[in-house]
C-alpha atoms as a PDB file:
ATOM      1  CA  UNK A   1      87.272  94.949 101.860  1.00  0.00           C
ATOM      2  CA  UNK A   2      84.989  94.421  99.048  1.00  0.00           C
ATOM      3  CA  UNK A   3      81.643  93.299  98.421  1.00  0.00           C
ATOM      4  CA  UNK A   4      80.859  90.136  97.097  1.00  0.00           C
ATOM      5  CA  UNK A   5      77.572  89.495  95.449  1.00  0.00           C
ATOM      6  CA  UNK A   6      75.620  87.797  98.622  1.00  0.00           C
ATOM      7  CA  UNK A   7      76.580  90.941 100.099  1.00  0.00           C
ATOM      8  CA  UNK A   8      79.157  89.864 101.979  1.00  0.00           C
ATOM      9  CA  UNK A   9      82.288  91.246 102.123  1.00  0.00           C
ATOM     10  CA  UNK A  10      85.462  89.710 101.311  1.00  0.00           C
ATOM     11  CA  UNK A  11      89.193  90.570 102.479  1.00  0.00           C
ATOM     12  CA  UNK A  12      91.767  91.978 100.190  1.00  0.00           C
ATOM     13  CA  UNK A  13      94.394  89.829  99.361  1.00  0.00           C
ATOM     14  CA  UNK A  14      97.756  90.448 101.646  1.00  0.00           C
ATOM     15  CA  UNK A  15     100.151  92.249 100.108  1.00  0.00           C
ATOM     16  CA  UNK A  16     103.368  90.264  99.369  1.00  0.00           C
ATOM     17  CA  UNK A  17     106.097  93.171  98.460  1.00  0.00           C
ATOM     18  CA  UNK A  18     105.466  97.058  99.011  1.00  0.00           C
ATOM     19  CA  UNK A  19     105.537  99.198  95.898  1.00  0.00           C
ATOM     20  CA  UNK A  20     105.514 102.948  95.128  1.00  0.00           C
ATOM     21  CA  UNK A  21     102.870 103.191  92.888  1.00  0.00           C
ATOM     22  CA  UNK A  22     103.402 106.735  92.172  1.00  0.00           C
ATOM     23  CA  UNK A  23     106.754 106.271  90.934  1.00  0.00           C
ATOM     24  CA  UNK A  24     106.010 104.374  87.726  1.00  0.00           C
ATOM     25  CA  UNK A  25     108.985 104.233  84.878  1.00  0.00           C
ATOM     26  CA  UNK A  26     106.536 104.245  81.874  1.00  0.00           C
ATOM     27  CA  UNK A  27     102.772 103.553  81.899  1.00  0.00           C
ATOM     28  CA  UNK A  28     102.043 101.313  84.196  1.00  0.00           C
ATOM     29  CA  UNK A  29     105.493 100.068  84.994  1.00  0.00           C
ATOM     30  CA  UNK A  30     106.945  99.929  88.637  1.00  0.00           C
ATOM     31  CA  UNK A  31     110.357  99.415  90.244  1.00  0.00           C
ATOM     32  CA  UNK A  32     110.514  97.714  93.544  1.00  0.00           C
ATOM     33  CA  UNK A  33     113.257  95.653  95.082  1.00  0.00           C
ATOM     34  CA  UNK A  34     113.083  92.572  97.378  1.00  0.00           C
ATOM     35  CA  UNK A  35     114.033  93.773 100.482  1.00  0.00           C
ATOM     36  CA  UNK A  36     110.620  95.537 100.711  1.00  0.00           C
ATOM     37  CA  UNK A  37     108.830  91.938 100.618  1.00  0.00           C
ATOM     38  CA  UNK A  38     106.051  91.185 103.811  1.00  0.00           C
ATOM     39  CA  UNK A  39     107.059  87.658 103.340  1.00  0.00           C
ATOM     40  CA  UNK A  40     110.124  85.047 101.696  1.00  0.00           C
ATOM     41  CA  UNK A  41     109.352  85.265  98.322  1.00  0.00           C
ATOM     42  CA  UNK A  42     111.683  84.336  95.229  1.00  0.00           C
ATOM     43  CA  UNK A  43     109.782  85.617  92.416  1.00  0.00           C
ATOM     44  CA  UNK A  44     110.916  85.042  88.670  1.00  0.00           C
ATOM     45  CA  UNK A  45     109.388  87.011  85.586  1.00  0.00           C
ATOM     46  CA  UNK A  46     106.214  86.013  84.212  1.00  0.00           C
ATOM     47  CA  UNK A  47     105.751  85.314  87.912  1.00  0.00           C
ATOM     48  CA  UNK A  48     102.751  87.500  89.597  1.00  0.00           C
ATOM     49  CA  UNK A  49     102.725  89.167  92.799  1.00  0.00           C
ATOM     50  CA  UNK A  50      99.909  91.107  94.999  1.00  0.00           C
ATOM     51  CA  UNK A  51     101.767  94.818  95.222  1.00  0.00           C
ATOM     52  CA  UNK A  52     100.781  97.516  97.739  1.00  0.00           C
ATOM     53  CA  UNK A  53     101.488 100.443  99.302  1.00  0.00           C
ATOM     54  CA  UNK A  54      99.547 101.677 102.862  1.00  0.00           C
ATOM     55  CA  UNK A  55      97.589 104.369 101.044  1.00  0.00           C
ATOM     56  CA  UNK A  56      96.444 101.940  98.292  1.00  0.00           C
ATOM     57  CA  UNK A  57      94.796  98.977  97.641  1.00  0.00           C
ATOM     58  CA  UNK A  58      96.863  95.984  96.511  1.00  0.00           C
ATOM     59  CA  UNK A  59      96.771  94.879  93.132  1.00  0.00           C
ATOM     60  CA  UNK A  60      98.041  92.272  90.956  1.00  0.00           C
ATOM     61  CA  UNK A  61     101.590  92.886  89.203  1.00  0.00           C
ATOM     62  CA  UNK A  62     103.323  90.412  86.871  1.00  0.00           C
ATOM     63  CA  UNK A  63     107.585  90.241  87.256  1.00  0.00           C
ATOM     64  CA  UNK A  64     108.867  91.301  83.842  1.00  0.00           C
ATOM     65  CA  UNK A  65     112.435  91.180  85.009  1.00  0.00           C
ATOM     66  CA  UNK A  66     114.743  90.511  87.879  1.00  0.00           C
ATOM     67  CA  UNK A  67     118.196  91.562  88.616  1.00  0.00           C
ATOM     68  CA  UNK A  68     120.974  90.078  90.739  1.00  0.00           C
ATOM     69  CA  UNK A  69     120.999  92.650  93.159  1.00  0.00           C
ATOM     70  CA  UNK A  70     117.099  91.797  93.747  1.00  0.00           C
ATOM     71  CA  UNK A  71     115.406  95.062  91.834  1.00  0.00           C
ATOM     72  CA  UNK A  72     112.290  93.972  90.317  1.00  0.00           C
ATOM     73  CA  UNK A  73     110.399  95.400  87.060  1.00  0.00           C
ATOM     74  CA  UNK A  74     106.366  95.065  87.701  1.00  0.00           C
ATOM     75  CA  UNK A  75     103.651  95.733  85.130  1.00  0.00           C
ATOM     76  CA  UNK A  76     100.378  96.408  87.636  1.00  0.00           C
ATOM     77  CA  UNK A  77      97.319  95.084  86.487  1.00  0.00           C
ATOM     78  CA  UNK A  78      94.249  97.135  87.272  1.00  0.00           C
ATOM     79  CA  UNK A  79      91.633  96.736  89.967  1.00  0.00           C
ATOM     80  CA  UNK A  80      91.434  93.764  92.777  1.00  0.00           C
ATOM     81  CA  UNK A  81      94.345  91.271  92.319  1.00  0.00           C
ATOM     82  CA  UNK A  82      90.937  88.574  92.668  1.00  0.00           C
ATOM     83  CA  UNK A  83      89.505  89.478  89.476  1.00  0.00           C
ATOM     84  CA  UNK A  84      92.382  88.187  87.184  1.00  0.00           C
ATOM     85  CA  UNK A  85      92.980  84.522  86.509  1.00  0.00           C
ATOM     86  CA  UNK A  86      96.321  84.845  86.638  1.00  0.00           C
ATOM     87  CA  UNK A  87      95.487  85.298  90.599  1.00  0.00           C
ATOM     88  CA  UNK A  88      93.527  82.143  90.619  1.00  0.00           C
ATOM     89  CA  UNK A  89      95.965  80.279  88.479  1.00  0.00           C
ATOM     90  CA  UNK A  90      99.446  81.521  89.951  1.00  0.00           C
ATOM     91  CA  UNK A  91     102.744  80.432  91.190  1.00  0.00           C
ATOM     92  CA  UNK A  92     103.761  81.278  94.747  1.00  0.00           C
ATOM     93  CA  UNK A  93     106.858  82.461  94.294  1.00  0.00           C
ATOM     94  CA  UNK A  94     107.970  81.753  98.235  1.00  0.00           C
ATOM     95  CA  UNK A  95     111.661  81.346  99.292  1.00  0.00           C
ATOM     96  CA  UNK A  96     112.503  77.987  99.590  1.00  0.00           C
END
């Protein structure tokens, strides 16, 4: 949870496919693969997704590339997946 600024607090996004943060490729950059998704999704790159693991926060990741056998490249975008636009402004990438 965070605080909003009425005090409030607001909840984190869900996560929509888990990520090992810790194992980044070069600065910043993240392998995952599909079968780790919480929900259907069918994301394509430029896409954005909310990553996660359980000792992290989620955060905001855009899809720089996609293989056939569903491994994902992710660029993660610093702090609360809520403070980009691209959050505001993105595609759902759910299974159809």
């Amino acid at each position: 949870m965070s605080r909003t600024l009425e005090g409030m607090t607001s909840p984190e996004p869900p996560v929509e496919l888990w990520v090992d943060d810790h194992q980044e490729y070069e600065p910043g950059v993240v392998h995952a693969h599909l079968r780790h998704a919480r929900l259907p999704i069918d994301p394509r790159p430029g896409d954005y997704l909310v990553v996660g693991d359980d000792d992290a926060p989620p955060v905001l990741a855009e899809v720089l590339s996609r293989a056939a056998d569903g491994e994902l490249r992710l660029r993660l975008l610093p702090g609360r997946p809520d403070s980009h636009a691209e959050f505001r402004t993105r595609r759902h990438p759910t299974a159809v």
